[in-house]
C-alpha atoms as a PDB file:
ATOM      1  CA  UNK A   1     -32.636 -75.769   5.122  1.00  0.00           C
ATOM      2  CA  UNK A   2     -29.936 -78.109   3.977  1.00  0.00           C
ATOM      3  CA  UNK A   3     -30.650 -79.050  -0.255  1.00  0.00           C
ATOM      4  CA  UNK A   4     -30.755 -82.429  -1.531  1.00  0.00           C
ATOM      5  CA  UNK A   5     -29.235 -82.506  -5.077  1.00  0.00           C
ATOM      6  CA  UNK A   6     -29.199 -85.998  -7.008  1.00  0.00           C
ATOM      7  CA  UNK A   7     -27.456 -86.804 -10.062  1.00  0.00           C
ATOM      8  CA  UNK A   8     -30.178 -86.380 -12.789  1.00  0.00           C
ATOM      9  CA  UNK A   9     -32.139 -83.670 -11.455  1.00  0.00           C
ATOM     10  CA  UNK A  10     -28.668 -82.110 -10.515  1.00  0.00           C
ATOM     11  CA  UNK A  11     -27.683 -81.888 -13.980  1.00  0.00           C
ATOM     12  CA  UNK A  12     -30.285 -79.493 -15.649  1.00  0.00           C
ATOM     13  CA  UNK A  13     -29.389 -76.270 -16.287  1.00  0.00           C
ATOM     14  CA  UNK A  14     -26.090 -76.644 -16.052  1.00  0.00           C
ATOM     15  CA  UNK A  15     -23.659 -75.485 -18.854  1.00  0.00           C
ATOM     16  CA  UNK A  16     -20.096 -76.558 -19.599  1.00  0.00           C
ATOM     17  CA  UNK A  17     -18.912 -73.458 -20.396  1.00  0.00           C
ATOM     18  CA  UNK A  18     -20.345 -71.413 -17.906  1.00  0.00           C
ATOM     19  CA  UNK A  19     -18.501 -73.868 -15.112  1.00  0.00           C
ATOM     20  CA  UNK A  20     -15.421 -72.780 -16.466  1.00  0.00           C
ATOM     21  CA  UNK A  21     -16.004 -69.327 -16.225  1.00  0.00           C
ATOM     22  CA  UNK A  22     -17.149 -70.314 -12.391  1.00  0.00           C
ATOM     23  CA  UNK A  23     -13.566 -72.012 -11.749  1.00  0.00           C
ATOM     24  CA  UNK A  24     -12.017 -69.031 -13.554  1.00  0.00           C
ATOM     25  CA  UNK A  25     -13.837 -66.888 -11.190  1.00  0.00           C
ATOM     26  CA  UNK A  26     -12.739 -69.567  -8.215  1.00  0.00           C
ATOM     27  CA  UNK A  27      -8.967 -68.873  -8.970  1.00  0.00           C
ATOM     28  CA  UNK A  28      -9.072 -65.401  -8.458  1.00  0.00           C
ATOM     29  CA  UNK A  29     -10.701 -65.495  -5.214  1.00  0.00           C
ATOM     30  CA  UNK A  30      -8.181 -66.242  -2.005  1.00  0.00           C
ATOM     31  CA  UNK A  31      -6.142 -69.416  -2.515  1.00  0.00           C
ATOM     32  CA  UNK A  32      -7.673 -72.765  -0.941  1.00  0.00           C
ATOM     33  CA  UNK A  33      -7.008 -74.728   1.665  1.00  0.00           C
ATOM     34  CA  UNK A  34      -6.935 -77.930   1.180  1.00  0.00           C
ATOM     35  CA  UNK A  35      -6.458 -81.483   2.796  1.00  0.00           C
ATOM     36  CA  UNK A  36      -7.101 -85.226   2.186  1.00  0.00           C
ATOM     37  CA  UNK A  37      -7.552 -87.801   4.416  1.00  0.00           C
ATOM     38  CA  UNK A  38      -7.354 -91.372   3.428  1.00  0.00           C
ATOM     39  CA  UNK A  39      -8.289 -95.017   5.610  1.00  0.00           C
ATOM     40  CA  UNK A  40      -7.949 -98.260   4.532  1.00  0.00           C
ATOM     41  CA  UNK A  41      -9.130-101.573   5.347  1.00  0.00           C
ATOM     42  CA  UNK A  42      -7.554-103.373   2.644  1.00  0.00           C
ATOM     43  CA  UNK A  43      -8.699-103.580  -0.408  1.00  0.00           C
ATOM     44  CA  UNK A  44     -11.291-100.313   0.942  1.00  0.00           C
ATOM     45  CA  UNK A  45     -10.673 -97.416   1.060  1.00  0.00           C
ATOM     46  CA  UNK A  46     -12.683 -94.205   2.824  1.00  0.00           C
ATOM     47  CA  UNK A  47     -11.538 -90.758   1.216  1.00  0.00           C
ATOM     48  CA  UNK A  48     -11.945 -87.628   2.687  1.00  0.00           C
ATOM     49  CA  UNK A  49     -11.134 -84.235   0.424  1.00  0.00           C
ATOM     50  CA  UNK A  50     -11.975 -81.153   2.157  1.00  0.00           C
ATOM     51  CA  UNK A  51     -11.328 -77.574   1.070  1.00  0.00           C
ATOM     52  CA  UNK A  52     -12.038 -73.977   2.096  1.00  0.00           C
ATOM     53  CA  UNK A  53     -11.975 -71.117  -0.212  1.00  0.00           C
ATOM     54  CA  UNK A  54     -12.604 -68.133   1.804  1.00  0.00           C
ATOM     55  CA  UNK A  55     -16.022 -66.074   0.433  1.00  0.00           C
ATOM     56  CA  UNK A  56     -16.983 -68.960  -1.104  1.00  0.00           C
ATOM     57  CA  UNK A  57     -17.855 -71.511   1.898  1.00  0.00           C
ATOM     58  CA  UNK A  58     -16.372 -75.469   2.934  1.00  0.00           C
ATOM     59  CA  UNK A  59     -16.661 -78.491   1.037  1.00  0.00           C
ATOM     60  CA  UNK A  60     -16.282 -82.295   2.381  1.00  0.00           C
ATOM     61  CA  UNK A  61     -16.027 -84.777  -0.473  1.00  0.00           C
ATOM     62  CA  UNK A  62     -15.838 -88.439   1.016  1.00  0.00           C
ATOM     63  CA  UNK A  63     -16.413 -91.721  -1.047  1.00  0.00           C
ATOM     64  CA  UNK A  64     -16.246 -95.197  -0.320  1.00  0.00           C
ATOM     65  CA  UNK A  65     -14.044 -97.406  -2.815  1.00  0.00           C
ATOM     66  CA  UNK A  66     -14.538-100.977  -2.251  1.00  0.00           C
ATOM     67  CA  UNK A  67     -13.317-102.812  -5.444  1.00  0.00           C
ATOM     68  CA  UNK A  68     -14.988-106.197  -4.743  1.00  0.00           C
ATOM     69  CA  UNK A  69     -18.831-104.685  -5.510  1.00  0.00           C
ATOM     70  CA  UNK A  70     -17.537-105.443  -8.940  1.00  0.00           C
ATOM     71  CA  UNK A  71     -18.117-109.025  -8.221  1.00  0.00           C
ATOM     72  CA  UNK A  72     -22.022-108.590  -7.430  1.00  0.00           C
ATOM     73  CA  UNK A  73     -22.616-106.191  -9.755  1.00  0.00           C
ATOM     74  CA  UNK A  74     -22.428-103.031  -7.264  1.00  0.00           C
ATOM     75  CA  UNK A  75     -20.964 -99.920  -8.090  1.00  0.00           C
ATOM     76  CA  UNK A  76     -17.323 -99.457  -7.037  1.00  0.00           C
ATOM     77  CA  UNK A  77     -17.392 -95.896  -5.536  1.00  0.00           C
ATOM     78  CA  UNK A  78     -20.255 -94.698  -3.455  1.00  0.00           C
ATOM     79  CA  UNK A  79     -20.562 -90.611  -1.770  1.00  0.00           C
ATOM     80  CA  UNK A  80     -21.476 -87.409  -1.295  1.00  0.00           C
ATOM     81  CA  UNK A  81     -20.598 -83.622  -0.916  1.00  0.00           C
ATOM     82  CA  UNK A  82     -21.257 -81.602   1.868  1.00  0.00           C
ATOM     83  CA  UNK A  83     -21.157 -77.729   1.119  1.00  0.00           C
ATOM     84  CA  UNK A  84     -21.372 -75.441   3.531  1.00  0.00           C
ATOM     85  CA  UNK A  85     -21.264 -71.706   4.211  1.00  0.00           C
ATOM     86  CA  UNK A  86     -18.735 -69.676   4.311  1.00  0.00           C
ATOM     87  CA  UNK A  87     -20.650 -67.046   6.523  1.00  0.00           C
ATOM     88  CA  UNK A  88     -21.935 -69.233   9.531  1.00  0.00           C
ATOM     89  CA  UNK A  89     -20.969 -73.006   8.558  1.00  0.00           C
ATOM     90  CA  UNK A  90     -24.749 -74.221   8.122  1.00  0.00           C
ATOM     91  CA  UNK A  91     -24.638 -77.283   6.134  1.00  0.00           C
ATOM     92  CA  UNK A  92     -25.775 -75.561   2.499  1.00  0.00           C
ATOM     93  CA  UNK A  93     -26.390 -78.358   0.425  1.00  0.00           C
ATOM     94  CA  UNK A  94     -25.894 -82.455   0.203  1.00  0.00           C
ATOM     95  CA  UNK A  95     -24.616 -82.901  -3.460  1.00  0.00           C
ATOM     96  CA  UNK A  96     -24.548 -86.846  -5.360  1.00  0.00           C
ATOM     97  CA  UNK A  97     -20.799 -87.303  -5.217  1.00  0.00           C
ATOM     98  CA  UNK A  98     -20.696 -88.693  -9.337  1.00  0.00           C
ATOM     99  CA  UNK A  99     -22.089 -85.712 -10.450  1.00  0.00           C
ATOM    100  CA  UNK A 100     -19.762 -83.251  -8.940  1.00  0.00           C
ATOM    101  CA  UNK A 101     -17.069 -85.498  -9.788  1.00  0.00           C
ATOM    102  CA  UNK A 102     -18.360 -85.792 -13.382  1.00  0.00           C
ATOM    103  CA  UNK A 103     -18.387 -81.969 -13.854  1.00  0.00           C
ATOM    104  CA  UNK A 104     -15.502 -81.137 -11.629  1.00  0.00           C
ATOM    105  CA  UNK A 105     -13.235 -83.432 -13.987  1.00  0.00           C
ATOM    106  CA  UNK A 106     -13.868 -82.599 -17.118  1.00  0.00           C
ATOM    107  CA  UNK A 107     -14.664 -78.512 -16.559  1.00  0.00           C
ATOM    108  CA  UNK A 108     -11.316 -78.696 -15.054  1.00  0.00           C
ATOM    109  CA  UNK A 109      -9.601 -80.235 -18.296  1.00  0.00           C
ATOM    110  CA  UNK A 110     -12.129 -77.890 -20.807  1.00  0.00           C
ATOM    111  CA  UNK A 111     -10.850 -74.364 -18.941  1.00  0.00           C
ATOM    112  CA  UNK A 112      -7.365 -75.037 -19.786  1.00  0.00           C
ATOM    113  CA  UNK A 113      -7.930 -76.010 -23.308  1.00  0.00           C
ATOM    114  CA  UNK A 114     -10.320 -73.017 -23.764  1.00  0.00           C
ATOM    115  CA  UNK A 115      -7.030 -71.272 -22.818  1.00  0.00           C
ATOM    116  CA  UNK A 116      -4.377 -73.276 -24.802  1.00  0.00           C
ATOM    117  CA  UNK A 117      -5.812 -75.738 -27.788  1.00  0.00           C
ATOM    118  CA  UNK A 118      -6.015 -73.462 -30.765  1.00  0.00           C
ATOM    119  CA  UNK A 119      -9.779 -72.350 -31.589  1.00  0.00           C
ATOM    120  CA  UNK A 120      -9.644 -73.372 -34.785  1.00  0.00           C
ATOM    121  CA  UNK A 121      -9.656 -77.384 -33.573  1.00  0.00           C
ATOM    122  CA  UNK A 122     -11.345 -79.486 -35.366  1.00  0.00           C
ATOM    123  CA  UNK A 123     -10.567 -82.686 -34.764  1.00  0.00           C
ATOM    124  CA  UNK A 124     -10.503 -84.182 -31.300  1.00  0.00           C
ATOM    125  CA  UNK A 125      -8.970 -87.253 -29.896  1.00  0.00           C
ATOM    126  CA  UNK A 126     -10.481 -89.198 -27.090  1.00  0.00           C
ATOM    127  CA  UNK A 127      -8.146 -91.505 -25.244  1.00  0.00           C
ATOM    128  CA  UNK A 128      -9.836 -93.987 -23.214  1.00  0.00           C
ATOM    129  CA  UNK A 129     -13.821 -95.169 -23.616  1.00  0.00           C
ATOM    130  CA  UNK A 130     -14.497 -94.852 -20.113  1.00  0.00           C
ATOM    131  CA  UNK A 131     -17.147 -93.067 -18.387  1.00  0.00           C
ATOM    132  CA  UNK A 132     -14.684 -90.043 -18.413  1.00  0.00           C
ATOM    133  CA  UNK A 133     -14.145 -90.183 -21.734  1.00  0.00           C
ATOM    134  CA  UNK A 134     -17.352 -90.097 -22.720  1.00  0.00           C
ATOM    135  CA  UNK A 135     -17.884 -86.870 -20.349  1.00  0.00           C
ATOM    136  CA  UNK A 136     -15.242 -85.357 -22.335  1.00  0.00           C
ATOM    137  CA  UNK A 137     -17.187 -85.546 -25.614  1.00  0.00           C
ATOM    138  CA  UNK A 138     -19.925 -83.724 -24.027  1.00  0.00           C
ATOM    139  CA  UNK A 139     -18.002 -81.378 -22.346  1.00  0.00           C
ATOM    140  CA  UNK A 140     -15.237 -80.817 -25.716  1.00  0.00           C
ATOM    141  CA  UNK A 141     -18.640 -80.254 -27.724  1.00  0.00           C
ATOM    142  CA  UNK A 142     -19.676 -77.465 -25.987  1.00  0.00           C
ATOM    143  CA  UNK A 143     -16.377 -75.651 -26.719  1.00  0.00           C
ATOM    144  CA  UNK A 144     -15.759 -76.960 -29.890  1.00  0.00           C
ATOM    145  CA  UNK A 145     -19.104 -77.301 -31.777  1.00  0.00           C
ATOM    146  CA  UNK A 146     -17.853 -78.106 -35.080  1.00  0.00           C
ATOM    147  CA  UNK A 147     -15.297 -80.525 -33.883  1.00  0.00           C
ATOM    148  CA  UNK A 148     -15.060 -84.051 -35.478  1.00  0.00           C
ATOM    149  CA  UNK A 149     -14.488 -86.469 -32.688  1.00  0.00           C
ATOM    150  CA  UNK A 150     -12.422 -90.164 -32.761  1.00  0.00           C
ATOM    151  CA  UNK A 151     -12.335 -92.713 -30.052  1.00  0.00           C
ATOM    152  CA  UNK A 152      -9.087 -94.735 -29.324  1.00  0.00           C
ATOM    153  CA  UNK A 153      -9.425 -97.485 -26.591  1.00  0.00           C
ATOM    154  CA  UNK A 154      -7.637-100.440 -25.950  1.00  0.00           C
ATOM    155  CA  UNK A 155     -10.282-102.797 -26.344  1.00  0.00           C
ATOM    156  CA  UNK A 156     -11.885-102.382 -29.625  1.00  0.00           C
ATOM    157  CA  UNK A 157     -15.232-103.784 -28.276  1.00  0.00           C
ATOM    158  CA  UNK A 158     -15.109-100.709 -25.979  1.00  0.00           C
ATOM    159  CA  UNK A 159     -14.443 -98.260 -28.844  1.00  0.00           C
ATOM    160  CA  UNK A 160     -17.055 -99.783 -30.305  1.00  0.00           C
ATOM    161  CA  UNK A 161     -19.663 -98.859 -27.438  1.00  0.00           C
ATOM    162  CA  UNK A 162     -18.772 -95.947 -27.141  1.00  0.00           C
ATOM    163  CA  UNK A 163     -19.141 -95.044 -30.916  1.00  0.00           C
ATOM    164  CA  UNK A 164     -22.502 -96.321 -30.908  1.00  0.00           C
ATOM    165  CA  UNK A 165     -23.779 -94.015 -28.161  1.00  0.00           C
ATOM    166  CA  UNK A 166     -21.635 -90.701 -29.090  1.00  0.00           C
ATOM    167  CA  UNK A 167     -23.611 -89.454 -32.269  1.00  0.00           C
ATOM    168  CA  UNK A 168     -20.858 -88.992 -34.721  1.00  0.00           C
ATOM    169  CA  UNK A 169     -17.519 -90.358 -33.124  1.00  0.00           C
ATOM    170  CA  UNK A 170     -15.561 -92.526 -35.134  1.00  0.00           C
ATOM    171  CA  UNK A 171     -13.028 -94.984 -33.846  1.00  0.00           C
ATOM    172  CA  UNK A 172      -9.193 -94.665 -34.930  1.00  0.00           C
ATOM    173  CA  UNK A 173      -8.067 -97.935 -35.171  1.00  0.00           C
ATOM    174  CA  UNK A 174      -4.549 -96.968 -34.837  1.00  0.00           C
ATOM    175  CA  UNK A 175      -3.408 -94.725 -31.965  1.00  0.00           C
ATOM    176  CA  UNK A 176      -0.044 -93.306 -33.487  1.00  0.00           C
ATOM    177  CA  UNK A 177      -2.098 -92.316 -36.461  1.00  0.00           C
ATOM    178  CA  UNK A 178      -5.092 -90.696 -34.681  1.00  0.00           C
ATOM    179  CA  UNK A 179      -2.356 -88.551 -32.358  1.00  0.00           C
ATOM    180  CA  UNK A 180      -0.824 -87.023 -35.792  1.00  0.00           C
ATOM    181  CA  UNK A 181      -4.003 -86.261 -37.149  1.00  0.00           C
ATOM    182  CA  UNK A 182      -5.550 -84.496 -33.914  1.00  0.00           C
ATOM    183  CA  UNK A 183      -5.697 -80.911 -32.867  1.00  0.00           C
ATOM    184  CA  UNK A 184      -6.209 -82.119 -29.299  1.00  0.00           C
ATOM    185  CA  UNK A 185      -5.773 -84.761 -27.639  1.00  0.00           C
ATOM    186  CA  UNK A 186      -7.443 -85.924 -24.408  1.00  0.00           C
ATOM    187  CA  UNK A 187      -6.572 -88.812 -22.218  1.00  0.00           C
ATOM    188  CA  UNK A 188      -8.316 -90.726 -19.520  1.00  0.00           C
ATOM    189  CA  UNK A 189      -6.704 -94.490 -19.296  1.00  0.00           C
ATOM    190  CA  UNK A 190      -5.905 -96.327 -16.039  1.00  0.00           C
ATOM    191  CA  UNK A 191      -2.182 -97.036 -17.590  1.00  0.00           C
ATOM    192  CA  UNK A 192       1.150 -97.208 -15.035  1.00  0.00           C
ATOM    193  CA  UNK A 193       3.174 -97.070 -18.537  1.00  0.00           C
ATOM    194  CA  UNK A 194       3.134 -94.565 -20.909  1.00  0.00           C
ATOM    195  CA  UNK A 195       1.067 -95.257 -24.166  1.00  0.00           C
ATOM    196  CA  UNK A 196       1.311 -91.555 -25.881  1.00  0.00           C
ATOM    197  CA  UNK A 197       4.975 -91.080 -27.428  1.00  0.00           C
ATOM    198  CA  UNK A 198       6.707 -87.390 -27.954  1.00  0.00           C
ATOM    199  CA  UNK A 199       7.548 -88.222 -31.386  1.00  0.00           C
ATOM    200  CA  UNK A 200       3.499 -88.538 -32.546  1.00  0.00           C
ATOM    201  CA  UNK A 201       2.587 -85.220 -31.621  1.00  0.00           C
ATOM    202  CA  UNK A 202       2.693 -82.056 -34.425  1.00  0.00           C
ATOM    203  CA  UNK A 203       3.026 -78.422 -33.623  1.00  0.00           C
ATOM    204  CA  UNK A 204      -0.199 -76.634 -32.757  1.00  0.00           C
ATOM    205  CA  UNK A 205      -1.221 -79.633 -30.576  1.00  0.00           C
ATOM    206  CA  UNK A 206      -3.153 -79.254 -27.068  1.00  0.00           C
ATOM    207  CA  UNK A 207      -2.944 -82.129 -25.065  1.00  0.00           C
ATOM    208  CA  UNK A 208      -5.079 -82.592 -22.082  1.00  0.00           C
ATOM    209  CA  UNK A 209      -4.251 -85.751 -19.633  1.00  0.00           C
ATOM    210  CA  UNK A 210      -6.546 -86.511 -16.986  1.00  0.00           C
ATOM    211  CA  UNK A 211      -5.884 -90.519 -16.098  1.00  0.00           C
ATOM    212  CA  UNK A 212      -3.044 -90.488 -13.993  1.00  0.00           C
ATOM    213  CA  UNK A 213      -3.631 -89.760 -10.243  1.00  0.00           C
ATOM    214  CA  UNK A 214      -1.157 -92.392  -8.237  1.00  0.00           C
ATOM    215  CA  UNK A 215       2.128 -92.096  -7.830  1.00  0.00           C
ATOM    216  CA  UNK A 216       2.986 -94.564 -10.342  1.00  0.00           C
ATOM    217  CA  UNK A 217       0.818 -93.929 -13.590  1.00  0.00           C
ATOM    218  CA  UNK A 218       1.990 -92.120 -16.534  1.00  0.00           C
ATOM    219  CA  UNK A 219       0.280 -91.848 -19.709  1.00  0.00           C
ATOM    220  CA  UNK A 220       2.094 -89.441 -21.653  1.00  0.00           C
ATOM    221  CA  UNK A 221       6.542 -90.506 -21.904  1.00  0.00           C
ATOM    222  CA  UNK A 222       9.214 -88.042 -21.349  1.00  0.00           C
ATOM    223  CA  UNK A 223       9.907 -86.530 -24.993  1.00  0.00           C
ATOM    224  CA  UNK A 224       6.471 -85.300 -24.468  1.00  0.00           C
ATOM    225  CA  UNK A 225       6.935 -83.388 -21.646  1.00  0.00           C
ATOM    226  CA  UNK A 226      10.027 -82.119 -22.827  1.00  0.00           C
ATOM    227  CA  UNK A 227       8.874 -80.988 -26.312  1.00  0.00           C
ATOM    228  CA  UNK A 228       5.276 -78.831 -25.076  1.00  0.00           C
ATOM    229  CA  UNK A 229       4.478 -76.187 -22.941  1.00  0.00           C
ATOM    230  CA  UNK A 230       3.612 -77.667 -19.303  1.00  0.00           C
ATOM    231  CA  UNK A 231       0.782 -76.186 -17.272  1.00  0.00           C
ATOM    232  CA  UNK A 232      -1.092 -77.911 -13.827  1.00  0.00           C
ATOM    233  CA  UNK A 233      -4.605 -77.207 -12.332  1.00  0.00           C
ATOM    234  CA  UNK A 234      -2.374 -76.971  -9.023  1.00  0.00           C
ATOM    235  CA  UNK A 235       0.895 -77.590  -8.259  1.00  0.00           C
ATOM    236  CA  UNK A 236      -0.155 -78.742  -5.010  1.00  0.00           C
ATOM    237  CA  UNK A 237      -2.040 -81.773  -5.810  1.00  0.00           C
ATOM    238  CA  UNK A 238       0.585 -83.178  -9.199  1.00  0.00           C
ATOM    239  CA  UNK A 239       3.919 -81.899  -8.871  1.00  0.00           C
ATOM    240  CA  UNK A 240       4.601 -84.528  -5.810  1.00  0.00           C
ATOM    241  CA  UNK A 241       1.513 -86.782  -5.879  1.00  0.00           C
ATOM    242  CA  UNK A 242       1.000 -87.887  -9.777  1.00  0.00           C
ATOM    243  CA  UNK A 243       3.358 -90.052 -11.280  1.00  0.00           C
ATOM    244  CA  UNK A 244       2.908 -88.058 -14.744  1.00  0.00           C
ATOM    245  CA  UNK A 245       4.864 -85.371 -13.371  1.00  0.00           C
ATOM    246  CA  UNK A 246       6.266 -86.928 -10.270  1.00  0.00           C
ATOM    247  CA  UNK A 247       8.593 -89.715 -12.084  1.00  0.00           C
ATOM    248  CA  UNK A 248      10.219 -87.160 -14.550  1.00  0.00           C
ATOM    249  CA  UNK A 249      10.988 -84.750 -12.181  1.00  0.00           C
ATOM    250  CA  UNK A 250      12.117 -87.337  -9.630  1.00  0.00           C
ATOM    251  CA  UNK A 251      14.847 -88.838 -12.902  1.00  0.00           C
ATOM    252  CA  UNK A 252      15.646 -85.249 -14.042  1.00  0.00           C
ATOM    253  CA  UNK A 253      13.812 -85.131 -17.458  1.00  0.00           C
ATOM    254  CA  UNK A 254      12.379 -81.718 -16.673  1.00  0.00           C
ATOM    255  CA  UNK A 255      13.016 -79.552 -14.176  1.00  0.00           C
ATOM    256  CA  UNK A 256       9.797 -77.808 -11.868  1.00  0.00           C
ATOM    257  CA  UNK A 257      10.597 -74.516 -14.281  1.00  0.00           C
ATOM    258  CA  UNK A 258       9.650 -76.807 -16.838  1.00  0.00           C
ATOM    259  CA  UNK A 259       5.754 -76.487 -15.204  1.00  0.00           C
ATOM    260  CA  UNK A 260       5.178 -73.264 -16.375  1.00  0.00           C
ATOM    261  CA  UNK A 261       1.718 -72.217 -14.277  1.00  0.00           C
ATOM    262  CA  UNK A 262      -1.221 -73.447 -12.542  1.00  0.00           C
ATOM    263  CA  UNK A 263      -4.533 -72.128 -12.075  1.00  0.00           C
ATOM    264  CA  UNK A 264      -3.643 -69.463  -9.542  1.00  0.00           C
ATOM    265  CA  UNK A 265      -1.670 -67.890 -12.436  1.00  0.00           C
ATOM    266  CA  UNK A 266      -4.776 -67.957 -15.188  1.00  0.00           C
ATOM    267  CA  UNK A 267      -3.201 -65.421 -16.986  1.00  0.00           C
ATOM    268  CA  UNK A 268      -0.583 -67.042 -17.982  1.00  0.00           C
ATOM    269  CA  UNK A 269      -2.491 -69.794 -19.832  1.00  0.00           C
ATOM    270  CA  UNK A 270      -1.806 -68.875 -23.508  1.00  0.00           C
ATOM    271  CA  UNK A 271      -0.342 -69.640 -26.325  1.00  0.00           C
ATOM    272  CA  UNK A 272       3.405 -67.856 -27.272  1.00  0.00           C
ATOM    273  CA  UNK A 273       2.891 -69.316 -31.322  1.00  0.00           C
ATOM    274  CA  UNK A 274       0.504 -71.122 -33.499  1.00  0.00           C
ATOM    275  CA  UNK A 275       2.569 -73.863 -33.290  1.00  0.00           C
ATOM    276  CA  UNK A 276       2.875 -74.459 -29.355  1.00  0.00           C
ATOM    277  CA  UNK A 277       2.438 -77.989 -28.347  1.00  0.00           C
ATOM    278  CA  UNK A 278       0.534 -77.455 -25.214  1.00  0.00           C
ATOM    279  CA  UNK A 279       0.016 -79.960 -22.361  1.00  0.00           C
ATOM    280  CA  UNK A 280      -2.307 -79.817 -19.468  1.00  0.00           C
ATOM    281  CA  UNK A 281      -2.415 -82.346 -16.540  1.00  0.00           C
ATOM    282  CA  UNK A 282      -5.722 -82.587 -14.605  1.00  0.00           C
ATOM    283  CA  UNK A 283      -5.104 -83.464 -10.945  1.00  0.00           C
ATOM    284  CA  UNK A 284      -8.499 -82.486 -10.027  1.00  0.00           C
ATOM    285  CA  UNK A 285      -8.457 -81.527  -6.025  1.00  0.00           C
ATOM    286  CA  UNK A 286     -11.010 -81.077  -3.081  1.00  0.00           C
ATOM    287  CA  UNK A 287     -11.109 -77.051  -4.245  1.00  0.00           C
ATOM    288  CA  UNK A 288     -12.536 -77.459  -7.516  1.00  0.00           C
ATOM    289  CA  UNK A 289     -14.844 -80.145  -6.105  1.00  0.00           C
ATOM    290  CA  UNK A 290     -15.691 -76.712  -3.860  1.00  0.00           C
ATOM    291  CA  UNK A 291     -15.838 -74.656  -6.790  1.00  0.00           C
ATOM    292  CA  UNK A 292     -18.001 -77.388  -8.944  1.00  0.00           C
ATOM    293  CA  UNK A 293     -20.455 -77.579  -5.932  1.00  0.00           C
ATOM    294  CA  UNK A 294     -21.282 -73.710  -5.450  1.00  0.00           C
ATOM    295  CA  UNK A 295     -21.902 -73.660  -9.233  1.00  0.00           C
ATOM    296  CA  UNK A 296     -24.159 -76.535  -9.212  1.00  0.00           C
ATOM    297  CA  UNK A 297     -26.424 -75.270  -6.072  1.00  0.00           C
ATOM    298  CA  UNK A 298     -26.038 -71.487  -7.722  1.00  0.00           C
ATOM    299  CA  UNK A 299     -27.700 -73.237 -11.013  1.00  0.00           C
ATOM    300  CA  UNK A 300     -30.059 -75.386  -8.688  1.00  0.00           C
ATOM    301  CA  UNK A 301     -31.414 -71.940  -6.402  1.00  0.00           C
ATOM    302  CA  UNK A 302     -31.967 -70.241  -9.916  1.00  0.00           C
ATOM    303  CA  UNK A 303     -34.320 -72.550 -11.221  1.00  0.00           C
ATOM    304  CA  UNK A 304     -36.148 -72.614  -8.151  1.00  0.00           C
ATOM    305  CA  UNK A 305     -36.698 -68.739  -7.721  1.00  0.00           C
END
């Protein structure tokens, strides 16, 4: 019988850090196949991810994006995931499409900096007081318990917000400044020009992008790449597709030997010194949607036994 899992009830149970042992575990299974299918009926858009990880089963992510709700007060993005089995393709489970997406992103962005930022961090950027962004203090806390957090955004108001309902987070009032005084780093902005400068950042530094996903956003410059330690979540889905890697590589600031591993090559997610400046870009992909999904009805089944 297919399961119905909704967005609150969905989320009990389920542990940050244990999800990135679950994509760990993903990578070392058979590499995915994935695809994405977009249609448009301008300004919508109908998205299709799909992936297959063999042994672990199918997933279908598809979401509606139709940026004029926003003008009667309707949310943006609606969807669902459908996961089904690898053994005889039975539709598994039907899974609400923002909470996969909210665990998928930033597990995704917390394995590599379990890997790379320094475990002695102990103070943590947030770039961005989006819904992401405030994902990423939850999901940062569990990895970093005694972690003081500070919240840069663009608007102030929204720095504001978002310091009133994150217990503890105080807002840096000046980005350059916060980026100096941070052990990490995390960005989610919906910028096309680059905000974070190569000459801010201090050895020892992690720094985790996750914003950029079209061809022509960038939030991080090209000193920046050039002075840390690159590493992807795939190749497949931000070496060609994300302008944050795409531009510079396209213009000849770094070179693809520059992008020193993805996910596939876990192993290689580590620190050579103390004072590393390390840089992740999150790409996401339909295969860690896969790998979010399985965790998330694994959790669900368990509490139901």
């Amino acid at each position: 019988m297919t399961v119905m899992i909704p967005f609150d009830e969905g989320q009990i149970g389920l542990d940050w850090l244990e999800l990135t042992d679950a994509l760990a575990q993903g990578h070392a299974r058979p590499k995915a196949t994935v695809e994405d299918v977009f249609l448009y009926r301008d300004p919508d858009t109908l998205l299709n991810r799909s992936a297959w990880i063999d042994g672990m089963g199918l997933a279908i992510k598809c979401a509606t994006i139709f940026p004029k709700n926003k003008n009667t007060d309707t949310p943006m993005i609606h969807g669902a995931v459908n996961l089904f089995s690898d053994t005889d393709g039975q539709l598994e489970a039907i899974l609400d499409f923002h909470l996969v997406t909210k665990w998928k992103t930033a597990g995704d962005s917390l394995l590599a900096a379990r890997r790379l930022a320094r475990p002695d961090s102990r103070k943590i950027l947030i770039v961005g007081a989006g819904t992401v962004g405030k994902t990423l203090w939850q999901a940062y806390g569990a990895a970093f318990p005694d972690a003081e957090f500070m919240i840069w955004n663009r608007s102030p108001e929204g720095a504001k917000r978002f310091a009133q309902e994150c217990d503890g987070v105080s807002i840096a009032p000046n980005l350059e400044a916060a980026v100096k005084a941070a052990d990490i780093i995390t960005s989610a902005t919906m910028t096309t020009e680059p905000i974070l400068k190569g000459e801010w950042f201090q050895p020892g530094q992690h720094i985790d992008l996750i914003g950029a996903y079209r061809p022509d956003m960038r939030e991080v410059d090209d000193k920046t790449l050039q002075r840390a330690r690159i590493f992807v979540d795939s190749y497949a889905t931000t070496m060609g597709h994300i302008g944050e890697l795409k531009i510079p590589l396209a213009e000849g600031a770094i070179s693809q030997d520059d992008v020193l591993a993805d996910y596939y090559e876990l192993d290689a997610f580590q620190r050579q010194s103390r004072d590393d400046i390390t840089l992740f870009k999150n790409g996401g992909g339909a295969h860690l949607d896969l790998m979010t999904s399985r965790y998330i009805l694994d959790v669900w089944k368990g509490r139901s036994s």
